[in-house]
PDB file of N, CA and C in Angstrom:
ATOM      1  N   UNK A   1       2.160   9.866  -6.130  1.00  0.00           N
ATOM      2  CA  UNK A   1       1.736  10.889  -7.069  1.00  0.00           C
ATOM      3  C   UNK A   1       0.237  11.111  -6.895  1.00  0.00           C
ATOM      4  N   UNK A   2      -0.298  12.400  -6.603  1.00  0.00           N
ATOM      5  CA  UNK A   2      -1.776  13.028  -6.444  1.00  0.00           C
ATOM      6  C   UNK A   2      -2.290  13.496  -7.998  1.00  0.00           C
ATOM      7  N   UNK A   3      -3.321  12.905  -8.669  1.00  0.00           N
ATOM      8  CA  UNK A   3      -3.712  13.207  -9.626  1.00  0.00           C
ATOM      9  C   UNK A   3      -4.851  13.834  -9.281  1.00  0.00           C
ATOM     10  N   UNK A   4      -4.939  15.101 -10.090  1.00  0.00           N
ATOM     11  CA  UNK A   4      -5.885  16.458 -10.215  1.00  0.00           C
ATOM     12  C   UNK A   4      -6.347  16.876 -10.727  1.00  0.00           C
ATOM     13  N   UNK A   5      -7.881  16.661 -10.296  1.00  0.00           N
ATOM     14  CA  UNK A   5      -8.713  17.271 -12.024  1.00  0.00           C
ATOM     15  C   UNK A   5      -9.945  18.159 -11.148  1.00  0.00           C
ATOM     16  N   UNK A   6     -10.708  18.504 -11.999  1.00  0.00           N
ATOM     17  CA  UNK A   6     -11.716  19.140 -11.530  1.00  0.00           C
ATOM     18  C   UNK A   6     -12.912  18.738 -11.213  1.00  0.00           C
ATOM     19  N   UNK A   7     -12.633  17.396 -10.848  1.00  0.00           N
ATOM     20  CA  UNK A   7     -13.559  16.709 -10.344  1.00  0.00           C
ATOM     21  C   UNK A   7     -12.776  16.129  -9.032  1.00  0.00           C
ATOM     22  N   UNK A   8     -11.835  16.649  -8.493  1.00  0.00           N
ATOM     23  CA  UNK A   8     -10.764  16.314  -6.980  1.00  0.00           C
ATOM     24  C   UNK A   8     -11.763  17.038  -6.294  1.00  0.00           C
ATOM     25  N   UNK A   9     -11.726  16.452  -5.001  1.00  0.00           N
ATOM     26  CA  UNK A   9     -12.525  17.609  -3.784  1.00  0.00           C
ATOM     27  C   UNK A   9     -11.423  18.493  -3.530  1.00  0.00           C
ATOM     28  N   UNK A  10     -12.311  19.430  -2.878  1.00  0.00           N
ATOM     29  CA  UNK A  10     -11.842  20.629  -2.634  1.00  0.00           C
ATOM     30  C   UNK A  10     -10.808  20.064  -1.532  1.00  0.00           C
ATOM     31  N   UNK A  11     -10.893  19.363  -0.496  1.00  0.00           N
ATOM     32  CA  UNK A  11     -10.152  19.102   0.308  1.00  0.00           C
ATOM     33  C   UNK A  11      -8.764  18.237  -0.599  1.00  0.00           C
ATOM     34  N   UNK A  12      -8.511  17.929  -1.327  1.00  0.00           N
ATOM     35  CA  UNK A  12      -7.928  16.933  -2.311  1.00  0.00           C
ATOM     36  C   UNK A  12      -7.194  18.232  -2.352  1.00  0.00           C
ATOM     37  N   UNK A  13      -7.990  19.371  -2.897  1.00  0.00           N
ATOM     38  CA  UNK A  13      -6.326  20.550  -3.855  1.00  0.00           C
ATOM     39  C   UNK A  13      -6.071  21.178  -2.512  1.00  0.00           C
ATOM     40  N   UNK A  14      -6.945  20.907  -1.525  1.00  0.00           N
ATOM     41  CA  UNK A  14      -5.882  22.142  -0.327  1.00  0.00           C
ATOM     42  C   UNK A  14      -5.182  21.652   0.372  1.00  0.00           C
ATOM     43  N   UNK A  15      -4.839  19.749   0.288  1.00  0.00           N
ATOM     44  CA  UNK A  15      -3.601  18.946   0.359  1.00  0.00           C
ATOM     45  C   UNK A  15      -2.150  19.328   0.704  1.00  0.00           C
ATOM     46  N   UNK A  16      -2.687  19.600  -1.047  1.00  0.00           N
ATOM     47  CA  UNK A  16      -1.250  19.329  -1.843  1.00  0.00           C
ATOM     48  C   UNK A  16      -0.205  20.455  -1.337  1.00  0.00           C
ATOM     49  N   UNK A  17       0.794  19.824  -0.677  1.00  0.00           N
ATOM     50  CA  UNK A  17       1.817  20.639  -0.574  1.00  0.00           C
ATOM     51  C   UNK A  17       3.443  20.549  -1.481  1.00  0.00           C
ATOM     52  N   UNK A  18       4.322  21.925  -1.421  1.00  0.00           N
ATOM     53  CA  UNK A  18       5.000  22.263  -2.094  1.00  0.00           C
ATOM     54  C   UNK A  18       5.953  20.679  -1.807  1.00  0.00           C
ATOM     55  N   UNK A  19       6.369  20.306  -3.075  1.00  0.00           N
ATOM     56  CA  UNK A  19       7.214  19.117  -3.100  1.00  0.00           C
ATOM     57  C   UNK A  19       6.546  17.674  -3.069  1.00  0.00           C
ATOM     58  N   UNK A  20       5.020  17.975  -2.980  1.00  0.00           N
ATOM     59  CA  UNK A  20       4.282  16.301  -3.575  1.00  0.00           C
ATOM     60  C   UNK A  20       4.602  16.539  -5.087  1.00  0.00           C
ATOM     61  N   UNK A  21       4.322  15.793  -5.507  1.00  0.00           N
ATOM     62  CA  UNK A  21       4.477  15.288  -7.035  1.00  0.00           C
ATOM     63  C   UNK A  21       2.859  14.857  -7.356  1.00  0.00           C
ATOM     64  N   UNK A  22       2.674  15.816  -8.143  1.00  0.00           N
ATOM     65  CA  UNK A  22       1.228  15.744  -9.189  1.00  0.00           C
ATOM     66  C   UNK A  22       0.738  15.792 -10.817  1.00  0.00           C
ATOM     67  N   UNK A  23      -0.433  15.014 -11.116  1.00  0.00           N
ATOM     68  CA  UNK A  23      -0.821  14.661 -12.119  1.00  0.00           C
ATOM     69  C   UNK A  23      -1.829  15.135 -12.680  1.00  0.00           C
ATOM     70  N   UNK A  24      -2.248  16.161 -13.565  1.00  0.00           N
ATOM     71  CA  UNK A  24      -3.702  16.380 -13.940  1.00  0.00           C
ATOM     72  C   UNK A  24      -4.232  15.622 -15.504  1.00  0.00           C
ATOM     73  N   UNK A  25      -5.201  15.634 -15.659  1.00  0.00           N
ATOM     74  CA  UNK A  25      -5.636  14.897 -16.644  1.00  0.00           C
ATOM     75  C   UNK A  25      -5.405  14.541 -18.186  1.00  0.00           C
ATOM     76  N   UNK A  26      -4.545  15.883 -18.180  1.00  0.00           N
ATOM     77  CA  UNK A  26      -3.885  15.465 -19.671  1.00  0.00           C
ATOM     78  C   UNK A  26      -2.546  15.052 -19.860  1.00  0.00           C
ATOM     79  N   UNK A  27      -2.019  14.777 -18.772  1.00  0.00           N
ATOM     80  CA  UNK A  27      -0.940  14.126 -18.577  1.00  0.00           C
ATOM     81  C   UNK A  27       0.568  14.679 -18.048  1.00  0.00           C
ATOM     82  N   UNK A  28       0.219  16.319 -17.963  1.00  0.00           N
ATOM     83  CA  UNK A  28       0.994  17.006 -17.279  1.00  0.00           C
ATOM     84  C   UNK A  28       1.279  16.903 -15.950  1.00  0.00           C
ATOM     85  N   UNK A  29       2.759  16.132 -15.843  1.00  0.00           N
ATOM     86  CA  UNK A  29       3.037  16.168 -14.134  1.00  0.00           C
ATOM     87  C   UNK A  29       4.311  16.604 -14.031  1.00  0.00           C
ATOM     88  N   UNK A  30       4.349  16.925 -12.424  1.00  0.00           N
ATOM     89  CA  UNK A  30       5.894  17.776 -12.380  1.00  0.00           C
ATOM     90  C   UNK A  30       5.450  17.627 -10.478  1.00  0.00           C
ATOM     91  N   UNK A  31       6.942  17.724 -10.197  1.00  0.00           N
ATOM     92  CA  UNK A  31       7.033  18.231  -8.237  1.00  0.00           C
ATOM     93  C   UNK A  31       6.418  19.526  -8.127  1.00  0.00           C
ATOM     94  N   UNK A  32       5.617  19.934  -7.319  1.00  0.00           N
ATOM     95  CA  UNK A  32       5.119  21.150  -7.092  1.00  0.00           C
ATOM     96  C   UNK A  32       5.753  22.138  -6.047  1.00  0.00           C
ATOM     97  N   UNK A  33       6.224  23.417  -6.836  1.00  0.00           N
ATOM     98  CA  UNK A  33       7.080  24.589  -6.359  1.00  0.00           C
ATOM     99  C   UNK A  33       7.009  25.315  -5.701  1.00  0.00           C
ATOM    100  N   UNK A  34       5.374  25.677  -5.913  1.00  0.00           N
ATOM    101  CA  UNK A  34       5.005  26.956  -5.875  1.00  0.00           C
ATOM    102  C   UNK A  34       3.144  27.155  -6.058  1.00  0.00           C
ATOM    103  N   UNK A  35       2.525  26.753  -4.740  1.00  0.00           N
ATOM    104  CA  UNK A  35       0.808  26.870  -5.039  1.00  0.00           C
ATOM    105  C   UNK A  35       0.386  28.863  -4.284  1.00  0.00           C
ATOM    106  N   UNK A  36      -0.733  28.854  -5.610  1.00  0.00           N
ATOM    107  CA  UNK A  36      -1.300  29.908  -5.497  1.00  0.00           C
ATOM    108  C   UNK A  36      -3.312  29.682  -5.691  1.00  0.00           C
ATOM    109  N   UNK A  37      -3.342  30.237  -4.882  1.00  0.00           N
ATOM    110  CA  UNK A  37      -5.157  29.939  -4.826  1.00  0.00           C
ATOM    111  C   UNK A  37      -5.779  31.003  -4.780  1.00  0.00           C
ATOM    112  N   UNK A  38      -6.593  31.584  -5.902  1.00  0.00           N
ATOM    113  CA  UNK A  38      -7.383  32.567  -5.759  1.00  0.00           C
ATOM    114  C   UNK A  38      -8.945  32.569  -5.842  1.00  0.00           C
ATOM    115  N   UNK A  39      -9.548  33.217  -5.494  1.00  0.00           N
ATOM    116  CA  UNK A  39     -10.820  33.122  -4.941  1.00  0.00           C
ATOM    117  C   UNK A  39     -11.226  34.061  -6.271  1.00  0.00           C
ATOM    118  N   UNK A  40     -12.341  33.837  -6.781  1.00  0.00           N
ATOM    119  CA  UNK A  40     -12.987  34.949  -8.175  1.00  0.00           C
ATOM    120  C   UNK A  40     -14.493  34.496  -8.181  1.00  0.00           C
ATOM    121  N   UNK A  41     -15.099  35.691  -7.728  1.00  0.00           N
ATOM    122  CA  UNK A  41     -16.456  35.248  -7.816  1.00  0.00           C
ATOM    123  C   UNK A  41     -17.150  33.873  -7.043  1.00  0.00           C
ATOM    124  N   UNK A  42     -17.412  33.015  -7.835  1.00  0.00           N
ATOM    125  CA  UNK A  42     -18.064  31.901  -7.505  1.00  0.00           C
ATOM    126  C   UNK A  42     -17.323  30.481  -7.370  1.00  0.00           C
ATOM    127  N   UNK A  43     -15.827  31.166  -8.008  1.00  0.00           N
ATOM    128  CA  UNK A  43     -14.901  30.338  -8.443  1.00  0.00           C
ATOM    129  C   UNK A  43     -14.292  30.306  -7.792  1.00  0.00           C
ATOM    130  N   UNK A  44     -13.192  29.329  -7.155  1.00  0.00           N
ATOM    131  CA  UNK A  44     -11.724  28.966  -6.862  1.00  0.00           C
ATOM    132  C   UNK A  44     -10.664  28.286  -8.424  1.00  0.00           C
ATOM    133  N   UNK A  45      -9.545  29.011  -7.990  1.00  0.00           N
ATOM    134  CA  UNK A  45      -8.213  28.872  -8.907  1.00  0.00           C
ATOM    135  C   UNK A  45      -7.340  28.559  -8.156  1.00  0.00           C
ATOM    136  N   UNK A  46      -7.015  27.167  -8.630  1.00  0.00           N
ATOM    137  CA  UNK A  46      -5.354  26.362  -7.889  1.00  0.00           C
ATOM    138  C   UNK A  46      -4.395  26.673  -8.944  1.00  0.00           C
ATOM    139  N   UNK A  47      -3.459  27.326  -8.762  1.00  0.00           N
ATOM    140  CA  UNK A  47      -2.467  27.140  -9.280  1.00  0.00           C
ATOM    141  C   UNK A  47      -1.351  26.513  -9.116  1.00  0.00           C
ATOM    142  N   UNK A  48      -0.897  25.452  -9.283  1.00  0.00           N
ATOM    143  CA  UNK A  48       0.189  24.737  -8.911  1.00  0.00           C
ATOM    144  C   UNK A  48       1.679  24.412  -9.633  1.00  0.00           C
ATOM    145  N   UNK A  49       2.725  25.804  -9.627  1.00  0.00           N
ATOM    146  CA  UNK A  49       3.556  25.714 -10.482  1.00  0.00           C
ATOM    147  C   UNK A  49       4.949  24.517 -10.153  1.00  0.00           C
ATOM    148  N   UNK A  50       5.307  23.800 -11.177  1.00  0.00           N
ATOM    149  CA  UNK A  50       5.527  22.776 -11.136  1.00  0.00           C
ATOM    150  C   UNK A  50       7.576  23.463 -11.295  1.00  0.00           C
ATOM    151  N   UNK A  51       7.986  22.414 -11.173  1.00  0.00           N
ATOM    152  CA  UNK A  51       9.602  22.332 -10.921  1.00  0.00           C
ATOM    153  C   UNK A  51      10.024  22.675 -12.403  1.00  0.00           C
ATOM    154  N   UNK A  52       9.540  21.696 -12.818  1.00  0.00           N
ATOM    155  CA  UNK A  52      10.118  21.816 -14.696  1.00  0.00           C
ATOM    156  C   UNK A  52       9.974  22.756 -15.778  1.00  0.00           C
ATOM    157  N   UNK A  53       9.599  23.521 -15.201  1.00  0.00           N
ATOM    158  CA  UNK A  53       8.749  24.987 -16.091  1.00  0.00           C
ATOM    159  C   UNK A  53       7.631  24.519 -16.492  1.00  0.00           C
ATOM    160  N   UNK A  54       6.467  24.767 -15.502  1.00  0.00           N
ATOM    161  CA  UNK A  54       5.109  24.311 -16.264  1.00  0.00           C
ATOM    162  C   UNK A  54       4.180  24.645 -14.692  1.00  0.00           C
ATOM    163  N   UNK A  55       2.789  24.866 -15.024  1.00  0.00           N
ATOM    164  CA  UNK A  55       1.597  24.747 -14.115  1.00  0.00           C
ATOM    165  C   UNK A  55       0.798  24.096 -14.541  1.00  0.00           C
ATOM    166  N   UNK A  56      -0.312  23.729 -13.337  1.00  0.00           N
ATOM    167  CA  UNK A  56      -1.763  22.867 -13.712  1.00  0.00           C
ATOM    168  C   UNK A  56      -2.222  23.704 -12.958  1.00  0.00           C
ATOM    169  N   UNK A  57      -3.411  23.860 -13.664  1.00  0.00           N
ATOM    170  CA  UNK A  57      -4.921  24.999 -13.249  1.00  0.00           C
ATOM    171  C   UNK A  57      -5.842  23.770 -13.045  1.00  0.00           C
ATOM    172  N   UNK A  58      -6.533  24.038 -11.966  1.00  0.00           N
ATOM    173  CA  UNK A  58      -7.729  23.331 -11.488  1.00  0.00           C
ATOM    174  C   UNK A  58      -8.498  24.552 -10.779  1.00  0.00           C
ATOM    175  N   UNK A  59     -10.004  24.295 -12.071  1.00  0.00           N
ATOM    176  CA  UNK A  59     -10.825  25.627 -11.663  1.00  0.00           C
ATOM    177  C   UNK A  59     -12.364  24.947 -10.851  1.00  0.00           C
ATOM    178  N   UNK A  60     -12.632  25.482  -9.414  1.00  0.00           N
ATOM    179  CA  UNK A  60     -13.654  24.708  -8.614  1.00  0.00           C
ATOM    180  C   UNK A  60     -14.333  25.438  -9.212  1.00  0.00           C
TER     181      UNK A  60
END
C-alpha cells in the first residue's frame, strides 16, 4: 500500500499505477481505477479514483 499526501514527491504520484492500492492522510484508501492529472497554473492535480466509489486529491 502507497500512502499519499502532499508532501509525496512528485515522482511518488507519477508511480502510482491503475490497480496499486493507496492511502492518503485521512485515512481514505481504496485500489486505484482510474488516475487523472491536470496541470492549473502553478499547480498539479492527481486525481486518483478509487474502486469503491471514492477519490484522493493530491494538490502539488
Amino acid at each position: 500500500m502507497k500512502k499519499l499526501t502532499k508532501n509525496s514527491t512528485n515522482e511518488d504520484l507519477e508511480n502510482v499505477k491503475t490497480g496499486d492500492t493507496i492511502k492518503d492522510d485521512t485515512g481514505k484508501q481504496g485500489e486505484v481505477t482510474q488516475i487523472e492529472i491536470l496541470n492549473r497554473g502553478f499547480e498539479k492535480q492527481y486525481y486518483y479514483k478509487l474502486k469503491n466509489d471514492g477519490t484522493i486529491l493530491v494538490i502539488k
